[in-house]
Structures are given as C-alpha cells and as structure tokens.
N, C-alpha and C. Protein backbone atom coordinates (compact mmCIF):
# COMPACT_ATOMS: atom_id res chain seq x y z
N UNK A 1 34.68 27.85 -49.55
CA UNK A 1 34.71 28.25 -48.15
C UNK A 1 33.60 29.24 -47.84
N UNK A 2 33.55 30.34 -48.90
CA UNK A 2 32.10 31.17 -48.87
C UNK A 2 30.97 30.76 -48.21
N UNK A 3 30.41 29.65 -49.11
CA UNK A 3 29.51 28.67 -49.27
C UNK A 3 29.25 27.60 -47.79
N UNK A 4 30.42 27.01 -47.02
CA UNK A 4 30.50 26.90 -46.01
C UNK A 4 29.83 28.02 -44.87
N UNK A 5 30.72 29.04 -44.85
CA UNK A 5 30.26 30.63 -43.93
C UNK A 5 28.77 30.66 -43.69
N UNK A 6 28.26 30.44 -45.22
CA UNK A 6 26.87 31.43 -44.94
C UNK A 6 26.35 30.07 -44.41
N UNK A 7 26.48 29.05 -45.00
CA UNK A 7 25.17 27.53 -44.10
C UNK A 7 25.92 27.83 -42.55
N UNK A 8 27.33 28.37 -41.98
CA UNK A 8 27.20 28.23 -40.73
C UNK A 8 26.63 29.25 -40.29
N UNK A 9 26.15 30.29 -40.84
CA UNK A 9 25.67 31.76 -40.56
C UNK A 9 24.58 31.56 -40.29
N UNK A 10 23.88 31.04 -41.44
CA UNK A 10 22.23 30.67 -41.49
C UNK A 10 21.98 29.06 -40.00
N UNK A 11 22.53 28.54 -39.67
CA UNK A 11 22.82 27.37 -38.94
C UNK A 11 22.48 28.04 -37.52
N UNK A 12 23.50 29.33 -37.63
CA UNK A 12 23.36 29.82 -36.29
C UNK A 12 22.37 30.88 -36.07
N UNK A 13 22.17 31.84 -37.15
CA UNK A 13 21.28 32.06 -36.84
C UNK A 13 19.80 31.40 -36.46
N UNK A 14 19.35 30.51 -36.97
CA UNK A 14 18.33 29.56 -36.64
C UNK A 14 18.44 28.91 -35.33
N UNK A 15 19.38 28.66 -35.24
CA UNK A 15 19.89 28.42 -33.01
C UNK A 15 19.35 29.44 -32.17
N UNK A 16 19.82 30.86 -32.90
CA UNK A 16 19.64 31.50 -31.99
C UNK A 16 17.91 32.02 -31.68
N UNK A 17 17.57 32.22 -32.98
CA UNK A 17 16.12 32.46 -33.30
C UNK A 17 15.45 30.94 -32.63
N UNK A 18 15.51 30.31 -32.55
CA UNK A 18 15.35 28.77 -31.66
C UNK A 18 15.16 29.64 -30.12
N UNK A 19 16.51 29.69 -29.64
CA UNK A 19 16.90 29.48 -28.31
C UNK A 19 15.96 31.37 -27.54
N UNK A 20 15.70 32.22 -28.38
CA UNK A 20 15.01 33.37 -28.46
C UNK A 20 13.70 33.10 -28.49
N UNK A 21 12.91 32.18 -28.82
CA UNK A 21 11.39 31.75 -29.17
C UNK A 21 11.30 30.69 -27.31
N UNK A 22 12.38 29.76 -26.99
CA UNK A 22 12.82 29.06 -26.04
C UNK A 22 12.05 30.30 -24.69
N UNK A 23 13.06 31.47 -24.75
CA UNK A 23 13.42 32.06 -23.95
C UNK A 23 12.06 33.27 -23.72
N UNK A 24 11.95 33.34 -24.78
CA UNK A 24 10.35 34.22 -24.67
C UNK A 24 9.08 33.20 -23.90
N UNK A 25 9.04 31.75 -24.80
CA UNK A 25 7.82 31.26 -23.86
C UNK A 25 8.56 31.15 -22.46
N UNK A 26 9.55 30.63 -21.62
CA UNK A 26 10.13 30.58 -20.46
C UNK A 26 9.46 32.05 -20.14
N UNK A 27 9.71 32.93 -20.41
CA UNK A 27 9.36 34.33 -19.70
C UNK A 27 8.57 34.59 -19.60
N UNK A 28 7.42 34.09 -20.66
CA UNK A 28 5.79 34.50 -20.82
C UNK A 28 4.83 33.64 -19.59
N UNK A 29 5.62 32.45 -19.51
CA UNK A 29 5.00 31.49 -18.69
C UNK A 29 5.14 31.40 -17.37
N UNK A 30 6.60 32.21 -16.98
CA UNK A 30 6.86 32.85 -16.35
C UNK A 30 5.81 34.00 -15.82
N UNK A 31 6.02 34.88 -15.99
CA UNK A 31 5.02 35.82 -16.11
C UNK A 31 3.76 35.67 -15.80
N UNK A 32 3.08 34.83 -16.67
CA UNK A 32 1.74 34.26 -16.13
C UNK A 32 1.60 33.71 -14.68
N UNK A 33 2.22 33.02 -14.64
CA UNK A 33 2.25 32.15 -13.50
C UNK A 33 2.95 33.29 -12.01
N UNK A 34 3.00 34.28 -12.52
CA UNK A 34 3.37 35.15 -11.15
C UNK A 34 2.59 35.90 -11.55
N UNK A 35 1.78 36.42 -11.98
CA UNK A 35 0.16 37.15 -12.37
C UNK A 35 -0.72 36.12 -11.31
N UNK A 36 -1.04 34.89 -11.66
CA UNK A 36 -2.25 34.54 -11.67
C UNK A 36 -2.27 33.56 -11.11
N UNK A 37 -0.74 32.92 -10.69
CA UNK A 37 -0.91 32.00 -9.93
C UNK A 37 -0.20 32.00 -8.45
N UNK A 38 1.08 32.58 -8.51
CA UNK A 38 1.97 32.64 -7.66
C UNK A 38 2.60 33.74 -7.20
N UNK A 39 2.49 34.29 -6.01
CA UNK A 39 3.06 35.63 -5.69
C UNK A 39 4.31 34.91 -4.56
N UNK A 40 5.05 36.17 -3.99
CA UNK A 40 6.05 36.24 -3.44
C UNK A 40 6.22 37.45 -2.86
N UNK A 41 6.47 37.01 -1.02
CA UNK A 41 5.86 37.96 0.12
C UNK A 41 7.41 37.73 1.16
N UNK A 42 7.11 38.37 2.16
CA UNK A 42 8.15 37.99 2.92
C UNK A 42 7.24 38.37 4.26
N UNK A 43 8.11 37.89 5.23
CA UNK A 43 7.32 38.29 6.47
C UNK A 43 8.37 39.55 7.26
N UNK A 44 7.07 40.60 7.48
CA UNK A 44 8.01 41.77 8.39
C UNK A 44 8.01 42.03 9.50
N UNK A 45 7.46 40.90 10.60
CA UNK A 45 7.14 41.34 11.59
C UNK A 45 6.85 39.91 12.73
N UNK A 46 7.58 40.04 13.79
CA UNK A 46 7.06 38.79 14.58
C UNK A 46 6.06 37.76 15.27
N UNK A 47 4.53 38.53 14.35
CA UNK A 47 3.17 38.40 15.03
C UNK A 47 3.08 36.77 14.23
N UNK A 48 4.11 36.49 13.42
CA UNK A 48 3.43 34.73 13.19
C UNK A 48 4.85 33.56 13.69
N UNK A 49 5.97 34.09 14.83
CA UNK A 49 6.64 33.43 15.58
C UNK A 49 5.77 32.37 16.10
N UNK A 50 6.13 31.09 16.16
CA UNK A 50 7.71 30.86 15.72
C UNK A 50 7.02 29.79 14.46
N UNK A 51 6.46 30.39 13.68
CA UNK A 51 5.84 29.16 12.54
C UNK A 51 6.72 29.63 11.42
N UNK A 52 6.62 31.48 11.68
CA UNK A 52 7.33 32.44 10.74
C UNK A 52 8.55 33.04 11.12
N UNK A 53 9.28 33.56 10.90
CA UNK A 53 10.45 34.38 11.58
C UNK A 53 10.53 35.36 10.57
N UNK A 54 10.90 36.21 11.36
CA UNK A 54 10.94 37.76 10.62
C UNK A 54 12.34 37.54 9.45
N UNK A 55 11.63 37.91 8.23
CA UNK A 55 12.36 38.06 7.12
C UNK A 55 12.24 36.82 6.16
N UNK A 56 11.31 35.92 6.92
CA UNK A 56 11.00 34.65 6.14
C UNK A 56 10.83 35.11 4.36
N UNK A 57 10.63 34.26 3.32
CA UNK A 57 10.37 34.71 2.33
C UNK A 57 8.98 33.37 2.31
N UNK A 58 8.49 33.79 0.86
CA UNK A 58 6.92 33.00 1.27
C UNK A 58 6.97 32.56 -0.16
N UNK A 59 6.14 31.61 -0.77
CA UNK A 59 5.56 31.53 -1.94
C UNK A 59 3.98 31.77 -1.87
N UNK A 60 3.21 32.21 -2.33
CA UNK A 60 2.04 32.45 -2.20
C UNK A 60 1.54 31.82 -2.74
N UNK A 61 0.35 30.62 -3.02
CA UNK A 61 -0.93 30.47 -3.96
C UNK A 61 -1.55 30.88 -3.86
N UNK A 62 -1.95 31.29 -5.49
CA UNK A 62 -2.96 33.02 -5.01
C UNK A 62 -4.36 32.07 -5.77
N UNK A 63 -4.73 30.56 -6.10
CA UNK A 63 -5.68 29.97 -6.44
C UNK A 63 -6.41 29.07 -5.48
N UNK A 64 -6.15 29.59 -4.64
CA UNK A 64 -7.03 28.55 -3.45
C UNK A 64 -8.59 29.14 -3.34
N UNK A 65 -9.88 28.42 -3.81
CA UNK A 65 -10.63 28.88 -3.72
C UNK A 65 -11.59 28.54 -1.78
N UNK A 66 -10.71 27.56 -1.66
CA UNK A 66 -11.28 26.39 0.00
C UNK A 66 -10.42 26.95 1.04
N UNK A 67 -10.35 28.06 1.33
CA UNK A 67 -9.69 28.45 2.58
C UNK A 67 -10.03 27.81 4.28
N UNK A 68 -9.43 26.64 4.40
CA UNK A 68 -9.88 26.23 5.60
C UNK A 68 -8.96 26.75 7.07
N UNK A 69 -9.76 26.53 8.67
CA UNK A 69 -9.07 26.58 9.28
C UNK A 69 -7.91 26.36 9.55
N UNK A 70 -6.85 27.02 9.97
CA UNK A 70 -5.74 26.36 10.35
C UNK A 70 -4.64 27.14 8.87
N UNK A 71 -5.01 27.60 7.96
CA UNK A 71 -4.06 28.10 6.78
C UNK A 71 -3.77 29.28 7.09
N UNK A 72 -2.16 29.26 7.03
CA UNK A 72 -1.85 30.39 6.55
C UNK A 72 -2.00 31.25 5.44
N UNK A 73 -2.54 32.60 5.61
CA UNK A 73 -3.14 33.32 4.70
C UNK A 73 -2.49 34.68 4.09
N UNK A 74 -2.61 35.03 3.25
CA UNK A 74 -1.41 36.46 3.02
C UNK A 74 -3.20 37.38 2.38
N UNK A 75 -3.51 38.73 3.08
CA UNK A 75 -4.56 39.42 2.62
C UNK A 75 -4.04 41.07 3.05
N UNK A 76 -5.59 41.42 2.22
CA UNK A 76 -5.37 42.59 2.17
C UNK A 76 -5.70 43.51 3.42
N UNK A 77 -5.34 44.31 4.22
CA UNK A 77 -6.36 44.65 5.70
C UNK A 77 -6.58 46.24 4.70
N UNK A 78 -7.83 46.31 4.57
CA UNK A 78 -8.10 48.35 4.06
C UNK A 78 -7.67 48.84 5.24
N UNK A 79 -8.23 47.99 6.38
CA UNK A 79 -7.89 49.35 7.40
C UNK A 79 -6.69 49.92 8.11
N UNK A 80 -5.90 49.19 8.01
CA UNK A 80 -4.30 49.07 8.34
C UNK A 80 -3.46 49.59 6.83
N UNK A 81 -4.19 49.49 5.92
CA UNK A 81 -3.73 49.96 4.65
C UNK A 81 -2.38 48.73 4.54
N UNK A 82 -2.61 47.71 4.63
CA UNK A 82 -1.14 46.69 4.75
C UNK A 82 -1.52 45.38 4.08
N UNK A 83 -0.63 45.08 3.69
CA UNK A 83 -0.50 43.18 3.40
C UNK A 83 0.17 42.64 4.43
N UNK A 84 -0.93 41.53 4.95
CA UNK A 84 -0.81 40.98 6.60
C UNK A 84 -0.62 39.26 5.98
N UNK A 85 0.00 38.73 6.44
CA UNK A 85 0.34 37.39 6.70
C UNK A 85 0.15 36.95 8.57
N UNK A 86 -1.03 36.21 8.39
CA UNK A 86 -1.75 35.41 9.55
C UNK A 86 -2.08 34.35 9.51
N UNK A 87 -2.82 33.48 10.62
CA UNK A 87 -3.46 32.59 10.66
C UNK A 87 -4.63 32.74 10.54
N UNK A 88 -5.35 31.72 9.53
CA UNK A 88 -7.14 31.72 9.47
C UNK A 88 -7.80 30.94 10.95
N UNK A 89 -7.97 31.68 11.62
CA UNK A 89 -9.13 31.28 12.65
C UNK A 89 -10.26 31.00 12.37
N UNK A 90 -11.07 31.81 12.04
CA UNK A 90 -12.70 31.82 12.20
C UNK A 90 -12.88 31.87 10.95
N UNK A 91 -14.05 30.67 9.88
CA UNK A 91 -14.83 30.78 8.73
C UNK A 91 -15.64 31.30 9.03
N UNK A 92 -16.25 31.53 7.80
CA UNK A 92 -17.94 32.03 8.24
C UNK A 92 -19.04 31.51 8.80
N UNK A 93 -19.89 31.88 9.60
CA UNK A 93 -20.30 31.43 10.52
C UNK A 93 -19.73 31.14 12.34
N UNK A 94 -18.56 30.81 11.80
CA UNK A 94 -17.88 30.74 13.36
C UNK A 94 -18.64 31.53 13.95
N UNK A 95 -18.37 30.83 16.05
CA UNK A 95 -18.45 31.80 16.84
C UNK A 95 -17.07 31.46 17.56
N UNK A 96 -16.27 32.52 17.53
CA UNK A 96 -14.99 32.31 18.29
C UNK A 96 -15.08 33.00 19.98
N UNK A 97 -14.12 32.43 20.55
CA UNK A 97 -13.84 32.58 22.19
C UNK A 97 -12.73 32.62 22.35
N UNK A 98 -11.96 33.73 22.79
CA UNK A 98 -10.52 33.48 22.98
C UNK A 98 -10.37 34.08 24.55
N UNK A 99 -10.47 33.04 25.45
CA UNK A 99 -10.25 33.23 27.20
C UNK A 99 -8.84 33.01 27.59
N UNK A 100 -8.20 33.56 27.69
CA UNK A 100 -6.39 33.62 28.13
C UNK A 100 -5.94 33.31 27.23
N UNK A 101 -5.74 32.29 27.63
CA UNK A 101 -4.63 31.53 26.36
C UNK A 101 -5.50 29.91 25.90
N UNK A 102 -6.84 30.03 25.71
CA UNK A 102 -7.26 29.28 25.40
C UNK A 102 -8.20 29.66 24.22
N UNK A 103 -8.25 29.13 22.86
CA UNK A 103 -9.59 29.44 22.11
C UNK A 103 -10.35 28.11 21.87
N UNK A 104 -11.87 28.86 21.58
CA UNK A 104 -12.87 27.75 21.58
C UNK A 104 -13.59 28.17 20.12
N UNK A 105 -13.52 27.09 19.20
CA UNK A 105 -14.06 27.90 17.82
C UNK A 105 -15.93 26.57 18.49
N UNK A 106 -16.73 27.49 17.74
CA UNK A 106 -17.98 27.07 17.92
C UNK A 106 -18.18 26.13 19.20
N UNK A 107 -17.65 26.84 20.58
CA UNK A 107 -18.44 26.29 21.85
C UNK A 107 -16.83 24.70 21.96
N UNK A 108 -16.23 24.58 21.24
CA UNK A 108 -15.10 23.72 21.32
C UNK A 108 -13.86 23.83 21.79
N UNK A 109 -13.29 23.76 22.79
CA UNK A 109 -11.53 24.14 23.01
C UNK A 109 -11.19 23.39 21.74
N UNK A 110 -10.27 24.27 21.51
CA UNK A 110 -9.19 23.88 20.11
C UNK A 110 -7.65 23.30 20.72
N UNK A 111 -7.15 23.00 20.14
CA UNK A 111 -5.15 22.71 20.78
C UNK A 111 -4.82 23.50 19.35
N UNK A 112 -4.12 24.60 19.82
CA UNK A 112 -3.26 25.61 18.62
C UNK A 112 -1.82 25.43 19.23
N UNK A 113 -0.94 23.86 18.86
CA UNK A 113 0.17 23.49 19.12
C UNK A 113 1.25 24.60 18.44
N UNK A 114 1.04 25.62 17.16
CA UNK A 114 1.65 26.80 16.60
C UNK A 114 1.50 27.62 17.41
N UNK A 115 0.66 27.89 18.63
CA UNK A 115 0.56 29.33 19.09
C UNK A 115 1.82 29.43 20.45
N UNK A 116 2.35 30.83 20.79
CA UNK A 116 3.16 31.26 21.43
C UNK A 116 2.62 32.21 22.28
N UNK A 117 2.25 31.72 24.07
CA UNK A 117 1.68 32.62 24.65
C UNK A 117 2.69 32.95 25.59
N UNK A 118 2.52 34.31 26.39
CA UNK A 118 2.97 34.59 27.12
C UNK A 118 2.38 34.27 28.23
N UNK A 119 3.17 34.21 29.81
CA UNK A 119 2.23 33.74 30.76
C UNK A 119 1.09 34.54 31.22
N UNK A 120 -0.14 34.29 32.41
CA UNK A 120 -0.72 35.09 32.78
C UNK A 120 -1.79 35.77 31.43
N UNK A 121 -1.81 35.28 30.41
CA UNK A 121 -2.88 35.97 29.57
C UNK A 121 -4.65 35.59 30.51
N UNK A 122 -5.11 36.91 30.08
CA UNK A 122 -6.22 37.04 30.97
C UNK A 122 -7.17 37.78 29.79
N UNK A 123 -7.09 38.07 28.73
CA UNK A 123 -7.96 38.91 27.97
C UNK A 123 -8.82 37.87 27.09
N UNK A 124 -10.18 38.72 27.31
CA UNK A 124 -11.15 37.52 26.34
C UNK A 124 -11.84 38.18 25.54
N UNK A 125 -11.68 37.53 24.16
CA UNK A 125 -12.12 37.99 23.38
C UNK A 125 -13.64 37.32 22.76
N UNK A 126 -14.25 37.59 22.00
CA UNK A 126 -15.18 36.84 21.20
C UNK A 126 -16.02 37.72 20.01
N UNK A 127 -16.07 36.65 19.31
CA UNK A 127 -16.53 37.47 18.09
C UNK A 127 -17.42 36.02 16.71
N UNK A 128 -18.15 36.78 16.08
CA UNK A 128 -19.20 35.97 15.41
C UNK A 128 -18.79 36.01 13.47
N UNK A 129 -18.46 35.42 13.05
CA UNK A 129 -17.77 35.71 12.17
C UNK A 129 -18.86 35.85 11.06
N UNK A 130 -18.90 36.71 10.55
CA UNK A 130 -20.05 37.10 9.16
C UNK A 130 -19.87 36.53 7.98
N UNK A 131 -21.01 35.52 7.68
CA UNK A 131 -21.08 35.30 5.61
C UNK A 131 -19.96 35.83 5.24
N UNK A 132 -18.91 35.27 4.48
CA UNK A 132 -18.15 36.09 3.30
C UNK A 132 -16.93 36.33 3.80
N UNK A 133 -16.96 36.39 5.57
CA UNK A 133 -15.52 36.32 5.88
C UNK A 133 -14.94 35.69 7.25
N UNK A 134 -13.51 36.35 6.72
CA UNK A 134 -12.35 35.23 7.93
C UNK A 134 -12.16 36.29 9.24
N UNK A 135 -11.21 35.27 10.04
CA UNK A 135 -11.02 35.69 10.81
C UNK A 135 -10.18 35.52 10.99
N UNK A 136 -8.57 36.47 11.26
CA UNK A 136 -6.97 36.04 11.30
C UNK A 136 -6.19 36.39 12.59
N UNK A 137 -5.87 35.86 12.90
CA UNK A 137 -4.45 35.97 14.29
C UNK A 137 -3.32 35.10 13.60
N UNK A 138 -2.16 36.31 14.55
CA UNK A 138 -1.02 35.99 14.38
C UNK A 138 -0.68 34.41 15.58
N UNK A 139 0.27 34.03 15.40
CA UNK A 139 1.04 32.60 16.21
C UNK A 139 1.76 33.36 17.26
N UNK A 140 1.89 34.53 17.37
CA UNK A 140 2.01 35.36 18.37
C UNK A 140 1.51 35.77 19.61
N UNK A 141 0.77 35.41 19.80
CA UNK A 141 -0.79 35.86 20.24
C UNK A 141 -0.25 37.16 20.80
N UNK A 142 0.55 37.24 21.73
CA UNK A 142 0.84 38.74 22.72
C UNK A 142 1.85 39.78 21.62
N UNK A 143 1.68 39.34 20.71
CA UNK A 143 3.06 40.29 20.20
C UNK A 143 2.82 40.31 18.85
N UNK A 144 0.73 40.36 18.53
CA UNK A 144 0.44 40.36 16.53
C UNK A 144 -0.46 41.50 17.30
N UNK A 145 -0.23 42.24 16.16
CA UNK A 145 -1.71 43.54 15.74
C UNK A 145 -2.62 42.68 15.09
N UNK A 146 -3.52 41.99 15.55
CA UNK A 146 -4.47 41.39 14.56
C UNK A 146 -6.07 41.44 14.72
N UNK A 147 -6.85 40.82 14.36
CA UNK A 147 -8.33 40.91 14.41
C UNK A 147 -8.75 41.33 15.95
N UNK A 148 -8.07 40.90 17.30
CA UNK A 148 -8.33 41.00 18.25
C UNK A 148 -8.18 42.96 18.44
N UNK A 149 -7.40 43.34 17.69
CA UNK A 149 -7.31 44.85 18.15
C UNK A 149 -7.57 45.80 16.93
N UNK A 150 -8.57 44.99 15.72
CA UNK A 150 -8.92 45.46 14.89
C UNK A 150 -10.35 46.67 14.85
N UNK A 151 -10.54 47.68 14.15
CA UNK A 151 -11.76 48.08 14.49
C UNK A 151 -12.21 47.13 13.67
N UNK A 152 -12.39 46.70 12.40
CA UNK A 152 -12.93 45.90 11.85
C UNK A 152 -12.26 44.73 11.56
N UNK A 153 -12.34 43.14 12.72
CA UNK A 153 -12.02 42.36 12.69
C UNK A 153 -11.88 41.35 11.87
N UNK A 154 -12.82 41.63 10.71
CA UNK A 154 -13.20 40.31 9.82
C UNK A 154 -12.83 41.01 8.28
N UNK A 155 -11.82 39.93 7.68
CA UNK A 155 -11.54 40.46 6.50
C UNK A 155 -12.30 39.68 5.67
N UNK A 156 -12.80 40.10 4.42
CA UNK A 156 -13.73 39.72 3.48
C UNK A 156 -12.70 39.28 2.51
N UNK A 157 -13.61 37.77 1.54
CA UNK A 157 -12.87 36.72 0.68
C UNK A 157 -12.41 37.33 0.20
N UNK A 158 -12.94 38.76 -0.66
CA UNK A 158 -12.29 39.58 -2.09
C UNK A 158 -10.70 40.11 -1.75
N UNK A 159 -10.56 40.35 -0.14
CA UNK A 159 -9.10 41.05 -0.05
C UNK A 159 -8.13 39.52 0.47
N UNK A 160 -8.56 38.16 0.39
CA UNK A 160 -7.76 37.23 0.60
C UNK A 160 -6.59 37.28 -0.63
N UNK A 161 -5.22 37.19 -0.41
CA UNK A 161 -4.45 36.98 -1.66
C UNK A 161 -4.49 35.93 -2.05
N UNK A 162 -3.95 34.94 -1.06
CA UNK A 162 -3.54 33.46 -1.25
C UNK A 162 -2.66 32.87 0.17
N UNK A 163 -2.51 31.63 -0.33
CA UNK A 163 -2.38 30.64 1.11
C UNK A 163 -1.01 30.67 0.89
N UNK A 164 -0.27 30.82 2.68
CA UNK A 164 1.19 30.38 2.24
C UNK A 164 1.53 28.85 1.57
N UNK A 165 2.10 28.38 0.74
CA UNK A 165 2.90 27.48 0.17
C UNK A 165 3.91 26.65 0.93
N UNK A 166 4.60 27.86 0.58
CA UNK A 166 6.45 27.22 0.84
C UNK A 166 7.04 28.66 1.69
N UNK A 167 7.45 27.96 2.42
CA UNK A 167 8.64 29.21 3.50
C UNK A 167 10.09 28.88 3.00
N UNK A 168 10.52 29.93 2.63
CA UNK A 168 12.33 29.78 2.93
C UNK A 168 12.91 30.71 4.10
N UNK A 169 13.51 30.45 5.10
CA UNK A 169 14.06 31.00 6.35
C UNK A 169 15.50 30.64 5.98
N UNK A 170 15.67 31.72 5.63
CA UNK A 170 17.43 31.75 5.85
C UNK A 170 17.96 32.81 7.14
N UNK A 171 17.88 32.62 8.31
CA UNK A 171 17.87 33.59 9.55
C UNK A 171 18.96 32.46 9.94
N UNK A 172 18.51 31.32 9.55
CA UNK A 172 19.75 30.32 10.52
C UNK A 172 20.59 29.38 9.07
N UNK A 173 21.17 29.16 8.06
CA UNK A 173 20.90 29.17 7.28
C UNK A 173 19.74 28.93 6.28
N UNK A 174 19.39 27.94 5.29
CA UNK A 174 18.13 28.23 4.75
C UNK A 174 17.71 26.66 4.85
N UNK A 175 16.53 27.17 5.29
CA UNK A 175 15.14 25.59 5.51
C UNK A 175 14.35 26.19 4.67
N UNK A 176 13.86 25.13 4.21
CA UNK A 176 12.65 25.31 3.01
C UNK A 176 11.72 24.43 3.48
N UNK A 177 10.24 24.89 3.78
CA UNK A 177 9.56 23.73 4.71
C UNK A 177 8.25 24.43 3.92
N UNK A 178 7.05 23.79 4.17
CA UNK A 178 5.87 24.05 4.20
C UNK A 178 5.10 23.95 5.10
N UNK A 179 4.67 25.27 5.67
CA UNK A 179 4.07 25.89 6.69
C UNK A 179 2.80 24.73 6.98
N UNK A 180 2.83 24.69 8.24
CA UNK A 180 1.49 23.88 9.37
C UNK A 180 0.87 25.06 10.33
C-alpha cells in the first residue's frame, strides 16, 4: 500500500507541476499581450455619443501602425494632461473645414453619419494638419473638448495609443460591437 501512496504522490505531484508550468505560460502570455499588444480603456465622458456612451469599456490595439480616417483612436493629449478617446479626422497633410455642422476634409464635404449636432451650429473652424500628425473630434461635436478648442490641436503619432477594437456597453444591458 506504501508503494501505491508514493506513485500516487509522485503522479500528483507531476499534475500539479504540469498544470503550474500550464498556468505560468497562460499568465506570461497574458501579460505580454496586455504590454504590447492590447490595452483596456473605458470611456468617461459624452464627447464620442452616441458611437460611445459614457462608461463604455474598450479593447485597445495598441499595433496599428495605418491610422486611417474615420478610426477611433485612444491618445495621449500633454496638454490636457489626459487619455482622450476620439475620432481621427485630419491625416497629415489634411486641410480641414468645419462650417456649422458641415466638414470638408481637403476642399470635399464629407457625410459623418456618427456625428451628433445640435441645431443652429454656426462656428467655423479650419486647420492644416502638420507631417507626423492627427487630428481628433469627438461624435459630439457640441458637447467634446477637442482639437477645435485645443491650444495645440494636432496630436503627434508618438502620443497615439491604439485604435478602438471592441466596445462593451453594458448601460442597457451588454452589446459587444465593433466601433464604425
């Protein structure tokens, strides 16, 4: 019976030392992959209604090197000292126009079917977007702190985090969608 004990001793221990080696790469890979690939944000504020809703949770890809128009973006603002979740407007080079409630990227009316205006908008903006960087507004338009009331409007590639992914909104219960 001795002899039995210890092969189930040694049996289990080797399971467990197994299921411990299991559980370390799960964590390591883990780990990595929220380093270097994937962050996790939430939204605090109503400037990206109604694409976003306040308290949304986000997945981030923080490896997008092709940031095109139209992505949602999670960056760094120095001057707000904040992590902002917006819309990418303007690449580099752009020349943007924003007349009421209409924008024109390079001399073009756009259709921004995501944007939420209030009536009567009358403020025009415009701005030339520099080598190296973006240009972000909220889906808000009347109700985001964004590039339009920025002293320095244009955030540079180095403070981009990454593109939203995946939204989970549990405000009504939970939808899991990927942001347009």
């Amino acid at each position: 019976m001795e002899e039995n004990e210890k092969k189930n001793k040694k049996i289990f221990n080797r399971v467990i030392d197994i299921l411990c080696n299991i559980l370390l790469v799960v964590c390591g890979t883990i780990l990595i992959l929220r380093i270097l690939v994937f962050d996790i944000g939430h939204v605090p504020s109503g400037s990206m209604e109604p694409t976003l809703n306040i308290g949304c949770n986000l997945l981030i890809y923080k490896l997008n090197p092709n940031y095109q128009r139209g992505d949602i973006v999670v960056f760094e603002s120095e001057e707000l000292n904040k992590i902002l979740v917006k819309r990418l407007i303007g690449e580099p080079g752009d020349h943007i126009l924003l007349d009421g409630d209409k924008t024109y990227i390079n001399g073009e009316l756009v259709v921004e079917d995501y944007v939420k205006y209030l009536t009567g908008a009358s403020e025009v903006f415009e701005f030339n977007v520099p080598e190296g960087c973006y240009l972000f507004l909220g889906d808000n338009r009347y109700s985001s702190n964004d590039a339009r009331y920025w002293t320095k409007p244009y955030i540079e590639e180095d403070d981009l985090i990454g593109e939203v992914s995946l939204v989970a909104d549990t405000n009504e219960g939970l939808q899991i969608f990927i942001p347009h």
